[in-house]
C-alpha atoms as a PDB file:
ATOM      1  CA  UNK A   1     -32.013  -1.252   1.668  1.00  0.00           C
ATOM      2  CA  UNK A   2     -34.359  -1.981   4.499  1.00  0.00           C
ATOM      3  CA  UNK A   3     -33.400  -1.584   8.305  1.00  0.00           C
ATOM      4  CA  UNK A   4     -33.767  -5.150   8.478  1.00  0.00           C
ATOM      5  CA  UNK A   5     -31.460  -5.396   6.281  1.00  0.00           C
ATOM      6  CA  UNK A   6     -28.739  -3.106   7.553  1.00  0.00           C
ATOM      7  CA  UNK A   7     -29.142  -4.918  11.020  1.00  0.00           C
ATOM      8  CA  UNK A   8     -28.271  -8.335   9.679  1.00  0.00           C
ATOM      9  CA  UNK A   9     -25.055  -6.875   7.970  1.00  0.00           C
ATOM     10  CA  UNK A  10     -24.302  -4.788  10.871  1.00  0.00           C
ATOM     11  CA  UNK A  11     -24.640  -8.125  13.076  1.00  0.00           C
ATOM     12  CA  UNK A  12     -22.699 -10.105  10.629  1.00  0.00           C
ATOM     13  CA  UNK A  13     -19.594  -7.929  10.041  1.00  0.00           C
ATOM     14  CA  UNK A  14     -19.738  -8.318  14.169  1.00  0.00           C
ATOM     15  CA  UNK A  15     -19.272 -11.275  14.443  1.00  0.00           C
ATOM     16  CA  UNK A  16     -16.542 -11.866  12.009  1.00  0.00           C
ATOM     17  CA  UNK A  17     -15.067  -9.309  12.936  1.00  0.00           C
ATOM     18  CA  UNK A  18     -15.120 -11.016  16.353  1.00  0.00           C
ATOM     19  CA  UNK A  19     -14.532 -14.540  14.763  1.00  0.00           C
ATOM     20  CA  UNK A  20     -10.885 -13.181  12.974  1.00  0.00           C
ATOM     21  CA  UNK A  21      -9.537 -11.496  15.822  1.00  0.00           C
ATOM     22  CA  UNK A  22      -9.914 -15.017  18.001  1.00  0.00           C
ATOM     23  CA  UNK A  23      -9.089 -16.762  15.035  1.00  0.00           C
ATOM     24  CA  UNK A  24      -6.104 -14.468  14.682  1.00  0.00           C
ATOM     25  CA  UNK A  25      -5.463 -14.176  18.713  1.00  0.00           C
ATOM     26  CA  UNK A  26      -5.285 -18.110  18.830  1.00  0.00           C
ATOM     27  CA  UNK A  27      -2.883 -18.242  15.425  1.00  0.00           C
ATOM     28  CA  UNK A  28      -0.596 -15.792  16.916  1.00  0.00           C
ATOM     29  CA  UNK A  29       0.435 -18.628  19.486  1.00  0.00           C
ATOM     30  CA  UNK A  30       2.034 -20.458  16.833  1.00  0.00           C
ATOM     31  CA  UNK A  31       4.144 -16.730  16.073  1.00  0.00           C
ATOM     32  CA  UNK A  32       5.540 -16.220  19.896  1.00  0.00           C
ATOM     33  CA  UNK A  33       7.540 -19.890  19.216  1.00  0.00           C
ATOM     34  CA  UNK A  34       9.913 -17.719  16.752  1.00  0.00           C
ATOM     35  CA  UNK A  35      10.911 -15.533  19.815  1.00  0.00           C
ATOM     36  CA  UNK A  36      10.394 -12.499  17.368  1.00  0.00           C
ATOM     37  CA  UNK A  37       8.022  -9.703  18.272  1.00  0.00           C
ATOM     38  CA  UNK A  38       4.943  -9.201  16.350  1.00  0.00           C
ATOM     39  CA  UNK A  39       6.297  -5.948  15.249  1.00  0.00           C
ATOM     40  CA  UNK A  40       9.757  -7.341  13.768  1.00  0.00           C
ATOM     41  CA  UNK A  41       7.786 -10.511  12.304  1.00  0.00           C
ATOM     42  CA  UNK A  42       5.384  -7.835  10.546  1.00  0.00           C
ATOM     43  CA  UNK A  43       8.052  -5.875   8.882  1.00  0.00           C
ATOM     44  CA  UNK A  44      10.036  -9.144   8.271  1.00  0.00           C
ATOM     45  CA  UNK A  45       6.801 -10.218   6.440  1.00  0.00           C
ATOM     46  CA  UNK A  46       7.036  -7.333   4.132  1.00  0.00           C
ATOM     47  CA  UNK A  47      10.179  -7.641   3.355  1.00  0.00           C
ATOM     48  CA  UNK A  48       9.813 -11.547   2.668  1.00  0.00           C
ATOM     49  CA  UNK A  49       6.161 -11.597   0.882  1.00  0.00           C
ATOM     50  CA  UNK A  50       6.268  -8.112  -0.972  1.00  0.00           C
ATOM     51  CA  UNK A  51      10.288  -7.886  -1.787  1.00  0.00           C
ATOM     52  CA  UNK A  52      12.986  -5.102  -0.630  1.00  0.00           C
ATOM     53  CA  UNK A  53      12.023  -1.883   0.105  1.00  0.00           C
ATOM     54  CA  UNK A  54      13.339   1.508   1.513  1.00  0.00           C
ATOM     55  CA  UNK A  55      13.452   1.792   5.079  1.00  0.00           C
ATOM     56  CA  UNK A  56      10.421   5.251   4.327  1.00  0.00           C
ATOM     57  CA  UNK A  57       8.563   3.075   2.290  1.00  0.00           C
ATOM     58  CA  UNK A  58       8.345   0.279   4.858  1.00  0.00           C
ATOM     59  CA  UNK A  59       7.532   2.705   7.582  1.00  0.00           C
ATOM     60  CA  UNK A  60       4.395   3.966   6.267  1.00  0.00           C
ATOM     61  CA  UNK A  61       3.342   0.174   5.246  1.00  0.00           C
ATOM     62  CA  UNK A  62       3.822  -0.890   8.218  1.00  0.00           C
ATOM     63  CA  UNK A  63       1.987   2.638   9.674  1.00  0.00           C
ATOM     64  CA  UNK A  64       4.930   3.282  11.870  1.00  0.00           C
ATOM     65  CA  UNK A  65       7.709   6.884  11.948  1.00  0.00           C
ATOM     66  CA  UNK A  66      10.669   6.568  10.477  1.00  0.00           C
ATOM     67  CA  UNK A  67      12.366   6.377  13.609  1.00  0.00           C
ATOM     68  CA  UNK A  68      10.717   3.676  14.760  1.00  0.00           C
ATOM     69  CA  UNK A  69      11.364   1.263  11.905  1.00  0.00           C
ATOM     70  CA  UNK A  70      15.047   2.441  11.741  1.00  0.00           C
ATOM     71  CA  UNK A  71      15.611   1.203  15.362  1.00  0.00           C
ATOM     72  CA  UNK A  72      12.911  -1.936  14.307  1.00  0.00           C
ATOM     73  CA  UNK A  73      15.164  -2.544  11.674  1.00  0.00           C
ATOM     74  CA  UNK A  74      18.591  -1.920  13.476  1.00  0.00           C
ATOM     75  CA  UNK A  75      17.397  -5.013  15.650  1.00  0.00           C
ATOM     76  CA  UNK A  76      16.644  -7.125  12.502  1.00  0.00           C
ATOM     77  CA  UNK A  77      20.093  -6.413  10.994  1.00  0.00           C
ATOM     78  CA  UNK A  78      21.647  -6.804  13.803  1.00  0.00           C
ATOM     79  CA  UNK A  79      20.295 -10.401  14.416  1.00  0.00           C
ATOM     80  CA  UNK A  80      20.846 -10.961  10.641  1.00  0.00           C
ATOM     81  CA  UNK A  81      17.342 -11.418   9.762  1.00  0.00           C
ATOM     82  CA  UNK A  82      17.650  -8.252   7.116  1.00  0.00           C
ATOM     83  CA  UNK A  83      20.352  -6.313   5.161  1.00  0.00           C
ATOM     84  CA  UNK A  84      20.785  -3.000   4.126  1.00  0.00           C
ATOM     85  CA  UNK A  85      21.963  -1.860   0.494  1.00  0.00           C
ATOM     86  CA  UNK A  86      22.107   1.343  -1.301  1.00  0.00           C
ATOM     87  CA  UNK A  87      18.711   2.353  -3.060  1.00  0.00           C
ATOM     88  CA  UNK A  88      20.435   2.275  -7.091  1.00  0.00           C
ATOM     89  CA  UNK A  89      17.975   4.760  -7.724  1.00  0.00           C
ATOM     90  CA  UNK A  90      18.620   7.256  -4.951  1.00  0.00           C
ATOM     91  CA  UNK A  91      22.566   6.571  -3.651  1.00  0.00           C
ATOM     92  CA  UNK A  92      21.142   8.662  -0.067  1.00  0.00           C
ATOM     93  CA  UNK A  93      18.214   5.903   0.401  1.00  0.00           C
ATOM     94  CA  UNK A  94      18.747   2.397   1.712  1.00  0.00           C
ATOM     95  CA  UNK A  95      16.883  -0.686   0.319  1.00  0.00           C
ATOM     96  CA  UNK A  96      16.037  -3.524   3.095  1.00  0.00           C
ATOM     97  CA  UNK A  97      16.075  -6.986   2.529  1.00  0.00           C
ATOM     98  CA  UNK A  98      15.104 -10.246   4.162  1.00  0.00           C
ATOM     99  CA  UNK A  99      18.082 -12.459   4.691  1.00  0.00           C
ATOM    100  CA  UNK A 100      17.749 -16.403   4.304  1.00  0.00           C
ATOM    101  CA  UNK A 101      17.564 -16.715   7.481  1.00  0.00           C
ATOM    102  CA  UNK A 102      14.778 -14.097   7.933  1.00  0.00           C
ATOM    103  CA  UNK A 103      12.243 -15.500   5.254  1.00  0.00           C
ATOM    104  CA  UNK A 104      13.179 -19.070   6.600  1.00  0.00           C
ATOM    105  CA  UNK A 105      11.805 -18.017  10.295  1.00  0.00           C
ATOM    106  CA  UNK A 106       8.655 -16.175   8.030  1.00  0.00           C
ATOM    107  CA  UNK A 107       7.980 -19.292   6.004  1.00  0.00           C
ATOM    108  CA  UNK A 108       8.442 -21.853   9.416  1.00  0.00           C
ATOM    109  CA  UNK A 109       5.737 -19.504  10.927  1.00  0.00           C
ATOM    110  CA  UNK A 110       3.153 -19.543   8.714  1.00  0.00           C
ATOM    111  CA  UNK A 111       3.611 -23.131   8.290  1.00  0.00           C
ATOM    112  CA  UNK A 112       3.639 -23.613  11.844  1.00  0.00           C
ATOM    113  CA  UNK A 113       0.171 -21.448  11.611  1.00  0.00           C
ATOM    114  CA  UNK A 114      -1.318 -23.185   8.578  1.00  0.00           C
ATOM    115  CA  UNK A 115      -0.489 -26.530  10.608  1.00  0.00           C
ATOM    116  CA  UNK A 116      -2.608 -24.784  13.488  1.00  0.00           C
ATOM    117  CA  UNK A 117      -5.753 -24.424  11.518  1.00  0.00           C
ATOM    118  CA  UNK A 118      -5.324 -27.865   9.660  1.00  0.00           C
ATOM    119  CA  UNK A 119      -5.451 -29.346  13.080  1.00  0.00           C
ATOM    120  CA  UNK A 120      -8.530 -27.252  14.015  1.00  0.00           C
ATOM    121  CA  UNK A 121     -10.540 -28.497  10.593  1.00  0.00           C
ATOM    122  CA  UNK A 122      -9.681 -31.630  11.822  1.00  0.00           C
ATOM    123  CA  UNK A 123     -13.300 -32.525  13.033  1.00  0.00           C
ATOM    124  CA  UNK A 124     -15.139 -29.797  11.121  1.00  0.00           C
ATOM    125  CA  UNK A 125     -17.407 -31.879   9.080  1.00  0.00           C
ATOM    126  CA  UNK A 126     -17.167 -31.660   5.333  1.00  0.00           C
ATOM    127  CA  UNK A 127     -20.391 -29.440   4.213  1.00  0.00           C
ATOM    128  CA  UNK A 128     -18.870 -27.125   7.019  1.00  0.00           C
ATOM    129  CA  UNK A 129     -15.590 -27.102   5.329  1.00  0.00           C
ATOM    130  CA  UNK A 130     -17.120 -26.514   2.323  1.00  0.00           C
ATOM    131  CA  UNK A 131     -18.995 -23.207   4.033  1.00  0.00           C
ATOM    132  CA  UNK A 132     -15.840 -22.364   5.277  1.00  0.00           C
ATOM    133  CA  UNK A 133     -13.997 -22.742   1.488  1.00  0.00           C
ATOM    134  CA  UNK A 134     -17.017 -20.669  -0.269  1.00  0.00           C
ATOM    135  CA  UNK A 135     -16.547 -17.672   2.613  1.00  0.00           C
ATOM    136  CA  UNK A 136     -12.914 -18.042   1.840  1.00  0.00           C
ATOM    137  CA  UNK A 137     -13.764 -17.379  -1.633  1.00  0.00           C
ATOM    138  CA  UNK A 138     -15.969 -14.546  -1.101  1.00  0.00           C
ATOM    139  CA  UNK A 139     -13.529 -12.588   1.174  1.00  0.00           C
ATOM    140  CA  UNK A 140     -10.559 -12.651  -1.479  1.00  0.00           C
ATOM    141  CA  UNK A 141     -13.336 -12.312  -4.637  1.00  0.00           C
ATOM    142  CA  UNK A 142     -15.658  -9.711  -2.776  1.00  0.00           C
ATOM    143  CA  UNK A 143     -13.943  -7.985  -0.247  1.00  0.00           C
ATOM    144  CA  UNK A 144     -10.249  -7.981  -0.997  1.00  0.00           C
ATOM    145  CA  UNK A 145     -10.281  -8.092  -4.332  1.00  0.00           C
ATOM    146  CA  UNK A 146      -8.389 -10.504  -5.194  1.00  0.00           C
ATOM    147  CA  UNK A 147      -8.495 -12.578  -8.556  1.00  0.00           C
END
């Protein structure tokens, strides 16, 4: 591949990168009217989105210690956003759980987020929203993988 090359790829993965974090710096307004922290509303999405999990296994996906995510949780159960059950596959391990209450708060978010960037398409013109769906479709095809 050429340096040309290279430079335009370097410059592009810039400026998304720059483009998400706004993007994702102006959606996380709509997040602070749930009056949960980012943290708690992170492992809540887990839990909601990817099912029950031990309290271990939702430390390291949410790249935290133990310790922290037992006290992150305490605070969940404690405002009854999550329960706590015994693992039936290890009796000494602990499977948490969004409560109704917590995936209602998860699922008011992201509409409250999706309802953000509906309103910002608003006056995007239509071969611009159609860019926008084809990149869409490239980052879940190309880059994440997705089907």
């Amino acid at each position: 591949m050429s340096s040309e090359h290279l430079g335009d790829s370097d410059e592009l993965a810039s400026r998304l990168h720059s483009a998400v974090l706004h993007l994702l710096r102006r959606l996380a307004r709509e997040d602070r009217a749930t009056g949960e922290s980012p943290a708690r509303l992170s492992a809540l999405s887990v839990l909601v989105f990817s099912g029950p999990r031990p309290i271990g296994q939702l430390a390291r996906d949410e790249r935290v210690s133990a310790p922290t995510m037992t006290r992150l949780v305490a605070g969940l159960e404690a405002d009854g956003l999550v329960t706590r059950t015994s693992d039936p596959g290890d009796r000494r391990s602990q499977r948490i759980a969004a409560t109704e209450r917590g995936r209602e708060i998860l699922v008011a978010g992201r509409a409250r987020r999706v309802a953000a960037l509906e309103a910002l398409l608003v006056g995007v013109a239509a071969e611009d929203r159609a860019a926008l769906s084809g990149a869409v479709a490239i980052i879940e095809q190309r880059l994440l993988g997705d089907p």
